[in-house]
C-alpha atoms as a PDB file:
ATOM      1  CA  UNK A   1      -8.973  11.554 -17.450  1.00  0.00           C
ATOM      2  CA  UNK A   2      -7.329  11.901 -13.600  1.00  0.00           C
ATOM      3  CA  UNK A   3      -5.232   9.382 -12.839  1.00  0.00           C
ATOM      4  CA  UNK A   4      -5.848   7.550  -9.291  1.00  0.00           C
ATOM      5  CA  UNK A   5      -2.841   8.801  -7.750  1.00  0.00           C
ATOM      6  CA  UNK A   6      -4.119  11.860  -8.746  1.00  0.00           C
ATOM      7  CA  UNK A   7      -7.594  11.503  -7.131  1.00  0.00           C
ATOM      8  CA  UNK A   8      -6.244  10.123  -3.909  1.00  0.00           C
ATOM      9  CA  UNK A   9      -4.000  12.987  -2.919  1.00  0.00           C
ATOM     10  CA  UNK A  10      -6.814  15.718  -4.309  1.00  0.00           C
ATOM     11  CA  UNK A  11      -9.616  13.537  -2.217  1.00  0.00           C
ATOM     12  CA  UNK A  12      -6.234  13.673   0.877  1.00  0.00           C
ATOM     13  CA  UNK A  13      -6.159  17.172   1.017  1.00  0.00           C
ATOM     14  CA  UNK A  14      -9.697  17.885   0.316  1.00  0.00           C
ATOM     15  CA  UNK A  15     -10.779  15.697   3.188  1.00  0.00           C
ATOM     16  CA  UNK A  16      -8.081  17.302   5.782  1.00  0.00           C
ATOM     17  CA  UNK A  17      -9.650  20.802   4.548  1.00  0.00           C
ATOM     18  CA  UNK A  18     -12.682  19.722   5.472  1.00  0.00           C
ATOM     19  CA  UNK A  19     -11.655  19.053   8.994  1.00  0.00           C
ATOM     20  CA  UNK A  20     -10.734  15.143   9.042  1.00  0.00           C
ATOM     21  CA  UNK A  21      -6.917  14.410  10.536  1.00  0.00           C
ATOM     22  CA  UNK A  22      -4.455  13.919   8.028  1.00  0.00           C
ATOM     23  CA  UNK A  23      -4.255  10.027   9.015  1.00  0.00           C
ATOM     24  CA  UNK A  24      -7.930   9.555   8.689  1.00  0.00           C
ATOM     25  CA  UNK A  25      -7.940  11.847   5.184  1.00  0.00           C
ATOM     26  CA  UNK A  26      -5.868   9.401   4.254  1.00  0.00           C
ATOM     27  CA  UNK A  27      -8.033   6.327   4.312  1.00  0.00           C
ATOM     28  CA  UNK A  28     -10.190   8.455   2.753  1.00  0.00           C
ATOM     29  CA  UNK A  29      -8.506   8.782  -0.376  1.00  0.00           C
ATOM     30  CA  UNK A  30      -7.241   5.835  -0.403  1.00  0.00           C
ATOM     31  CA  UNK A  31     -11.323   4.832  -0.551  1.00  0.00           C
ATOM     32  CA  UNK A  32     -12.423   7.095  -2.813  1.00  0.00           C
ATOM     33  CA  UNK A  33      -9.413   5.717  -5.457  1.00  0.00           C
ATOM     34  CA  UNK A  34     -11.092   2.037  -4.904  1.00  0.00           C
ATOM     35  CA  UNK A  35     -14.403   3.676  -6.220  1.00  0.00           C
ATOM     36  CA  UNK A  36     -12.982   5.454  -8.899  1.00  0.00           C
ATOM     37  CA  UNK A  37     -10.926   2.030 -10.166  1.00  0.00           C
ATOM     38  CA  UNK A  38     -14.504  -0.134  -9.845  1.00  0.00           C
ATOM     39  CA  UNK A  39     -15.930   2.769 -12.094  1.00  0.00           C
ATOM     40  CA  UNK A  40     -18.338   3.694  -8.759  1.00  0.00           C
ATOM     41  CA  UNK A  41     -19.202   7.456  -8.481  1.00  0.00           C
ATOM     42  CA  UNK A  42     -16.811   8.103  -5.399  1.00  0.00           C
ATOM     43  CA  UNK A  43     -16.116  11.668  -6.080  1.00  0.00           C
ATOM     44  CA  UNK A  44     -19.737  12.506  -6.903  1.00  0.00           C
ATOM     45  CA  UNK A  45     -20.825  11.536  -3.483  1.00  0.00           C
ATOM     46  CA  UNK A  46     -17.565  12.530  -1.577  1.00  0.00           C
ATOM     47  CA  UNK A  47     -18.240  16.385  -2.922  1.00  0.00           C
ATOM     48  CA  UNK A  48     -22.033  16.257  -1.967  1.00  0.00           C
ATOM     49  CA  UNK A  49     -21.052  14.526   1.307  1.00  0.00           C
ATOM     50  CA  UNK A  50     -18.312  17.148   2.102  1.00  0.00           C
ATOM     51  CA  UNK A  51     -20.729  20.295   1.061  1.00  0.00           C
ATOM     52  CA  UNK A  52     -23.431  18.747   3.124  1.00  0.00           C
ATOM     53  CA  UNK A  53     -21.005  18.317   6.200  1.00  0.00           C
ATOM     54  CA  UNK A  54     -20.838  21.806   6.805  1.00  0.00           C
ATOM     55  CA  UNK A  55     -25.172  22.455   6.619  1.00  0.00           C
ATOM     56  CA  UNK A  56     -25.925  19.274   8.535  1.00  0.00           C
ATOM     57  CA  UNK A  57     -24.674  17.230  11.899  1.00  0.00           C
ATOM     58  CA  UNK A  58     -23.569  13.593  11.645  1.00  0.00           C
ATOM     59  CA  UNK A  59     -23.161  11.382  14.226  1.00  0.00           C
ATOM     60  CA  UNK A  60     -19.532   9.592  15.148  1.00  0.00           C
ATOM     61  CA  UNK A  61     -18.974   6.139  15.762  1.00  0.00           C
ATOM     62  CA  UNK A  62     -16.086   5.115  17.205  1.00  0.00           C
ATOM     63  CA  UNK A  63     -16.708   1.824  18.624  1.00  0.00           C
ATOM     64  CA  UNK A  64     -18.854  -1.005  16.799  1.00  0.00           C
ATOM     65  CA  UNK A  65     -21.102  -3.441  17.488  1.00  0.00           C
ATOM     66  CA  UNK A  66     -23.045  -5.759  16.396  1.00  0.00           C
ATOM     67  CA  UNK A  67     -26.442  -3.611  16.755  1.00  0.00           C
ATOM     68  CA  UNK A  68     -25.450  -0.017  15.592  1.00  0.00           C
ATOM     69  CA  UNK A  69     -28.727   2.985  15.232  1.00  0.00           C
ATOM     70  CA  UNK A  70     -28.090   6.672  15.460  1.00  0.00           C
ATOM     71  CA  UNK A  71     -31.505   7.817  15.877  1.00  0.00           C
ATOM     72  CA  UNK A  72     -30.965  11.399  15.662  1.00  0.00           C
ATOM     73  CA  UNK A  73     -28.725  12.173  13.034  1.00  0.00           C
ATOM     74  CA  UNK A  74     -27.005   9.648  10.287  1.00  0.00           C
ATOM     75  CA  UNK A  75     -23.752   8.137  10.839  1.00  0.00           C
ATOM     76  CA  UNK A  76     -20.789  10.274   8.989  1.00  0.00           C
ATOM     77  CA  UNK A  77     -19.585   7.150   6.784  1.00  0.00           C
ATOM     78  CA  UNK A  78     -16.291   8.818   7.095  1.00  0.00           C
ATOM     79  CA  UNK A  79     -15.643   8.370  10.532  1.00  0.00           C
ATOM     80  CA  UNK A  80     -17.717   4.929  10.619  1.00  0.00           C
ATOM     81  CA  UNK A  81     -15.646   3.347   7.411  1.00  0.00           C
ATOM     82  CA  UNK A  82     -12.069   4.165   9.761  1.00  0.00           C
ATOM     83  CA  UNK A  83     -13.711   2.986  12.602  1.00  0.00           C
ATOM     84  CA  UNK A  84     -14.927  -0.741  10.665  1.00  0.00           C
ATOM     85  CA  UNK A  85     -11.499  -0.746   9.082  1.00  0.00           C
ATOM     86  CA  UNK A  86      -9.648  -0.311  12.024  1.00  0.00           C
ATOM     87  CA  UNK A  87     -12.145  -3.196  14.209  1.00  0.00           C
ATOM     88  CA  UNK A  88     -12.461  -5.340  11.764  1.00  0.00           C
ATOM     89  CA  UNK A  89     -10.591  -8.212  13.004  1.00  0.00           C
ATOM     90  CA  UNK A  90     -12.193  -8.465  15.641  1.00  0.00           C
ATOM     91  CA  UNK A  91     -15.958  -7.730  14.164  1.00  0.00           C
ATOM     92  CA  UNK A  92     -14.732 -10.374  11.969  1.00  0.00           C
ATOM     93  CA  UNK A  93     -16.045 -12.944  15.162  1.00  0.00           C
ATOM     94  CA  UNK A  94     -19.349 -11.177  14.834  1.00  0.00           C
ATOM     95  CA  UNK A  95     -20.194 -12.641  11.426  1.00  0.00           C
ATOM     96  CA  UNK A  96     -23.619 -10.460  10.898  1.00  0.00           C
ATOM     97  CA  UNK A  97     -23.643  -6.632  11.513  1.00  0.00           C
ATOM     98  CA  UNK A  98     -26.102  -3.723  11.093  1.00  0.00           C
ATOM     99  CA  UNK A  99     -26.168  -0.080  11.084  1.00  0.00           C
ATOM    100  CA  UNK A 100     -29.229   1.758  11.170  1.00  0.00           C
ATOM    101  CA  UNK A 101     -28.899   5.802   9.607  1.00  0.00           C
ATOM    102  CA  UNK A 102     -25.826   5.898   7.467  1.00  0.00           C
ATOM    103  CA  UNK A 103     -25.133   9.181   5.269  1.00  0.00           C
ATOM    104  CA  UNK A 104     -24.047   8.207   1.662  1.00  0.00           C
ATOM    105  CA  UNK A 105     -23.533   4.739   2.341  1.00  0.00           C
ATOM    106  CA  UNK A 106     -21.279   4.450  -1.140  1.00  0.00           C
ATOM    107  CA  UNK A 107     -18.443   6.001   0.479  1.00  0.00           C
ATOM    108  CA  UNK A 108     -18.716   3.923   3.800  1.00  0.00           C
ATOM    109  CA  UNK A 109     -18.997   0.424   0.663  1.00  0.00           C
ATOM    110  CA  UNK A 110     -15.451   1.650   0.243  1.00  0.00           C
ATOM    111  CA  UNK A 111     -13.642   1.024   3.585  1.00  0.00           C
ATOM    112  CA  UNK A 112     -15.784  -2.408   3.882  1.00  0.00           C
ATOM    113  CA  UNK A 113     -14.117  -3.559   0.787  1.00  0.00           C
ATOM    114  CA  UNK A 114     -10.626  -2.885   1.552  1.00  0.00           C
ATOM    115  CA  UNK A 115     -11.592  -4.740   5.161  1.00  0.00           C
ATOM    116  CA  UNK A 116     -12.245  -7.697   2.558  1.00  0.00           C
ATOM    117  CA  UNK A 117      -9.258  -7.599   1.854  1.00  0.00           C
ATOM    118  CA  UNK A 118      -7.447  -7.771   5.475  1.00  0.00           C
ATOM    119  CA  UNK A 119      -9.595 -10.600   6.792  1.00  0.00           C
ATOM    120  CA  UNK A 120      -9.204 -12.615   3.532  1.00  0.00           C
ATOM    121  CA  UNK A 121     -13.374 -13.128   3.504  1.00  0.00           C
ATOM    122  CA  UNK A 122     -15.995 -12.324   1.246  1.00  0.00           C
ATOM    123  CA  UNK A 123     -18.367  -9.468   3.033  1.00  0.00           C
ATOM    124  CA  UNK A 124     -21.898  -9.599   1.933  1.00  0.00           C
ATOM    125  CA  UNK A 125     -23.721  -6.034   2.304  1.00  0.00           C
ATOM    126  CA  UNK A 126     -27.188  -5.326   1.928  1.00  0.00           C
ATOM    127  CA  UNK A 127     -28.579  -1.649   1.919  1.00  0.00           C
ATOM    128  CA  UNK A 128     -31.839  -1.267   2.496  1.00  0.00           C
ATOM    129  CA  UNK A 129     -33.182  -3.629   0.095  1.00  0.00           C
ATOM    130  CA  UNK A 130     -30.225  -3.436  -2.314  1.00  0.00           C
ATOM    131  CA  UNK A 131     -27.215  -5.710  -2.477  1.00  0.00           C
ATOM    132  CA  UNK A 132     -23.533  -5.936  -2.780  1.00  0.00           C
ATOM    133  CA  UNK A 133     -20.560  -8.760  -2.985  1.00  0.00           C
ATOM    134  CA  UNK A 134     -17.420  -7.280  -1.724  1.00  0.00           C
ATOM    135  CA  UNK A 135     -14.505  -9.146  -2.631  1.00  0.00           C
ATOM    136  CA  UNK A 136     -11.287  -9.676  -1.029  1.00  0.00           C
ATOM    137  CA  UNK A 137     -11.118  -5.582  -2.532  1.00  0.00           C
ATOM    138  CA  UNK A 138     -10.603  -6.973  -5.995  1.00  0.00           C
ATOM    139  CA  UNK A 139     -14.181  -6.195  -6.896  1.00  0.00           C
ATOM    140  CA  UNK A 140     -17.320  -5.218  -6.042  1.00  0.00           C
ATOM    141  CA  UNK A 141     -20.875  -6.977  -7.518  1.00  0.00           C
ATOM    142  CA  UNK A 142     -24.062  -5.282  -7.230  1.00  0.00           C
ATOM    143  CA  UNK A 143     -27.530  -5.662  -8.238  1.00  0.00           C
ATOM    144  CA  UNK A 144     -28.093  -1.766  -8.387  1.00  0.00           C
ATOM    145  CA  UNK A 145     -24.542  -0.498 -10.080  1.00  0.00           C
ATOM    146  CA  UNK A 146     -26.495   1.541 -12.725  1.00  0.00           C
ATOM    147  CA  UNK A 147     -29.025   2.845 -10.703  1.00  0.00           C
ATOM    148  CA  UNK A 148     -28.834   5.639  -8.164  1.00  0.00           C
ATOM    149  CA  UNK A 149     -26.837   5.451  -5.104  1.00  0.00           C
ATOM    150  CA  UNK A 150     -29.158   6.613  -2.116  1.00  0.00           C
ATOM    151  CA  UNK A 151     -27.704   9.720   0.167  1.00  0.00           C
ATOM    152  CA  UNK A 152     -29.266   7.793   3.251  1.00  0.00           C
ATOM    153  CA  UNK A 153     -29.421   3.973   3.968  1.00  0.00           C
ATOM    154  CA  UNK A 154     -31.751   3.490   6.852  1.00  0.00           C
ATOM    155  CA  UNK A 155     -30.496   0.092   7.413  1.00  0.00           C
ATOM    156  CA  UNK A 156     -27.458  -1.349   6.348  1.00  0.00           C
ATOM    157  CA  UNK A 157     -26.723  -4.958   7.128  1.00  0.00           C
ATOM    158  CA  UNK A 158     -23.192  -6.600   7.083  1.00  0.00           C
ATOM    159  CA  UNK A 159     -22.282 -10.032   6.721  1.00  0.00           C
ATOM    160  CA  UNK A 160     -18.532 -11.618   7.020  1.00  0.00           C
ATOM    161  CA  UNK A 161     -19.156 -15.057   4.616  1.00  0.00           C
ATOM    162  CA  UNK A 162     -16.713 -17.884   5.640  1.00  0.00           C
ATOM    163  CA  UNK A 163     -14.756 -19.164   2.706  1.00  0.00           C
ATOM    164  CA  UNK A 164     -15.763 -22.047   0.907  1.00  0.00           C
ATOM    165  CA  UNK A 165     -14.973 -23.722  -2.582  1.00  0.00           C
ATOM    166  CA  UNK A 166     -17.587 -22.752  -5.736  1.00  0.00           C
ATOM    167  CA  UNK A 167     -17.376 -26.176  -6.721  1.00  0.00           C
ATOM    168  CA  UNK A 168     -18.962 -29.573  -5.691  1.00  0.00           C
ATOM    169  CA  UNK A 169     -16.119 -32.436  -4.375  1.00  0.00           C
ATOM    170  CA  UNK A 170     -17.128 -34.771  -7.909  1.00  0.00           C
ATOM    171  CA  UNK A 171     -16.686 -31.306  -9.731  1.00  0.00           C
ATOM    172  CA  UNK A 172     -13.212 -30.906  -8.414  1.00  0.00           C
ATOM    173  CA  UNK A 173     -12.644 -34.842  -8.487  1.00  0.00           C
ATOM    174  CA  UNK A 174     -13.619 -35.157 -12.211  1.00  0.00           C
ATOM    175  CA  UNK A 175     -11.312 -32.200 -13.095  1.00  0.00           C
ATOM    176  CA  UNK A 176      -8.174 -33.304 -10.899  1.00  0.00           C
ATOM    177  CA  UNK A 177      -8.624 -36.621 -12.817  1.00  0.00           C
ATOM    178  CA  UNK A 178      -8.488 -35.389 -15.984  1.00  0.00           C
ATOM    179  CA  UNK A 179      -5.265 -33.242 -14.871  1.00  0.00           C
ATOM    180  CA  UNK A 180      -3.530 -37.031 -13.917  1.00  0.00           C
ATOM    181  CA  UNK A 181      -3.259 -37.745 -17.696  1.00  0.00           C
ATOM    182  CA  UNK A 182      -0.604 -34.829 -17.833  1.00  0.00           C
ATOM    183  CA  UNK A 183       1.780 -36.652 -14.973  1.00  0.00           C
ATOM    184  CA  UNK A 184       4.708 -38.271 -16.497  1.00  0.00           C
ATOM    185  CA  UNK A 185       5.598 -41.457 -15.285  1.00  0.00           C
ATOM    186  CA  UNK A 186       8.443 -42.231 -13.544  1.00  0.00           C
ATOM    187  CA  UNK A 187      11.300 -43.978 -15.761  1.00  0.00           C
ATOM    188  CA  UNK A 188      15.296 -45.575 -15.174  1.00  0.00           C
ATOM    189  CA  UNK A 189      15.976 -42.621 -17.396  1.00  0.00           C
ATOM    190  CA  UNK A 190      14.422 -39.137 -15.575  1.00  0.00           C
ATOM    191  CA  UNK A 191      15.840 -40.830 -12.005  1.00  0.00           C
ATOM    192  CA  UNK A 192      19.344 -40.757 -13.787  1.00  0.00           C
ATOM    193  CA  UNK A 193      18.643 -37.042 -14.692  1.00  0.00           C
ATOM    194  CA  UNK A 194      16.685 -35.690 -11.729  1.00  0.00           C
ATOM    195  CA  UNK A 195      18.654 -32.970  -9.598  1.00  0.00           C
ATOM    196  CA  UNK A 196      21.203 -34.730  -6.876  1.00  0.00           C
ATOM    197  CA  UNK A 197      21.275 -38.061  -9.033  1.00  0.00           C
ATOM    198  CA  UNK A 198      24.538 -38.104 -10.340  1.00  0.00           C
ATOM    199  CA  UNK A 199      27.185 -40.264  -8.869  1.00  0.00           C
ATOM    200  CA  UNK A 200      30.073 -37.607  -8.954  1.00  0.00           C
ATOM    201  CA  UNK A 201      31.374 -35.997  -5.723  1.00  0.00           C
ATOM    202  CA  UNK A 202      32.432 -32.347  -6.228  1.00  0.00           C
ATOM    203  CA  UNK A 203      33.583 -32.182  -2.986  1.00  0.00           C
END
């Protein structure tokens, strides 16, 4: 079995073969290792994307909005998973986005999740009519995981979820009261033996 480090410099150098920059081949790899950990076939569609790149032409995206369609040819989710990680504080304001066209939109799942992780927020993703939890880059839930990625998402729609307790206020109430009968109540003797209590000077 490869290790991840392992994986992330091959997918590195792989990626600046293929004609990415060295800084952007990094993200990459770094990427592909997050699909790898969550068991998610990130080589797989990294070496079909990659042969593909040199039959077929993808379109760039450098800077996002909150409407995104490349009518021609797909997005390369390369370039467009830099390009979201790199914006993504301030497409954090945006709360819903969409991208219409996106070539193997597994490997562009990748750099949303690790932009999870920089804004601290939840990111909701649905492809086509498939969907996805991203989580602060600690995981990733999904009501397809053992079925076939698709090669092309004709729409993908993006959406930043404020934070917000799992729990109802009596839930957390009820439980926080129950954690009270742990408190020890304060006695003549723990004051006497608290820190800075004593009566001797060392000074």
């Amino acid at each position: 079995m490869k290790s991840l480090s392992e994986i992330e410099t091959t997918v590195k150098r792989a990626s600046k073969a293929a004609g990415y920059s060295w800084g952007v081949s990094e993200e990459t790899g770094k990427s592909i290792r997050l699909l790898e950990l969550f068991s998610l076939p990130g080589i797989k569609h990294l070496n079909e994307y990659l042969n593909q790149k040199n039959k077929s032409k993808f379109e760039s995206l450098n800077l996002i909005s909150k409407n995104n369609s490349s009518s021609n040819n797909p997005y390369c989710p390369i370039t467009l998973g830099v390009s979201f990680l790199d914006q993504i504080n301030v497409l954090e304001n945006l709360k819903k986005i969409e991208f219409k066209n996106v070539a193997y939109p597994l490997i562009f799942i990748s750099f949303i999740s690790r932009s999870s992780e920089i804004i601290g927020k939840k990111i909701n993703v649905k492809i086509d009519e498939k969907k996805m939890l991203l989580n602060l880059n600690v995981n990733i839930f999904s009501n397809f995981i053992d079925q076939e990625f698709p090669k092309i998402a004709n729409m993908i729609e993006v959406n930043l979820l404020e934070n917000e307790d799992n729990f109802t206020d009596d839930e957390w109430n009820n439980l926080y009261k129950l954690s009270e009968e742990t408190f020890v109540e304060e006695s003549d003797s723990l004051k006497e033996g608290a820190a800075g209590a004593g009566l001797t000077d060392n000074d």
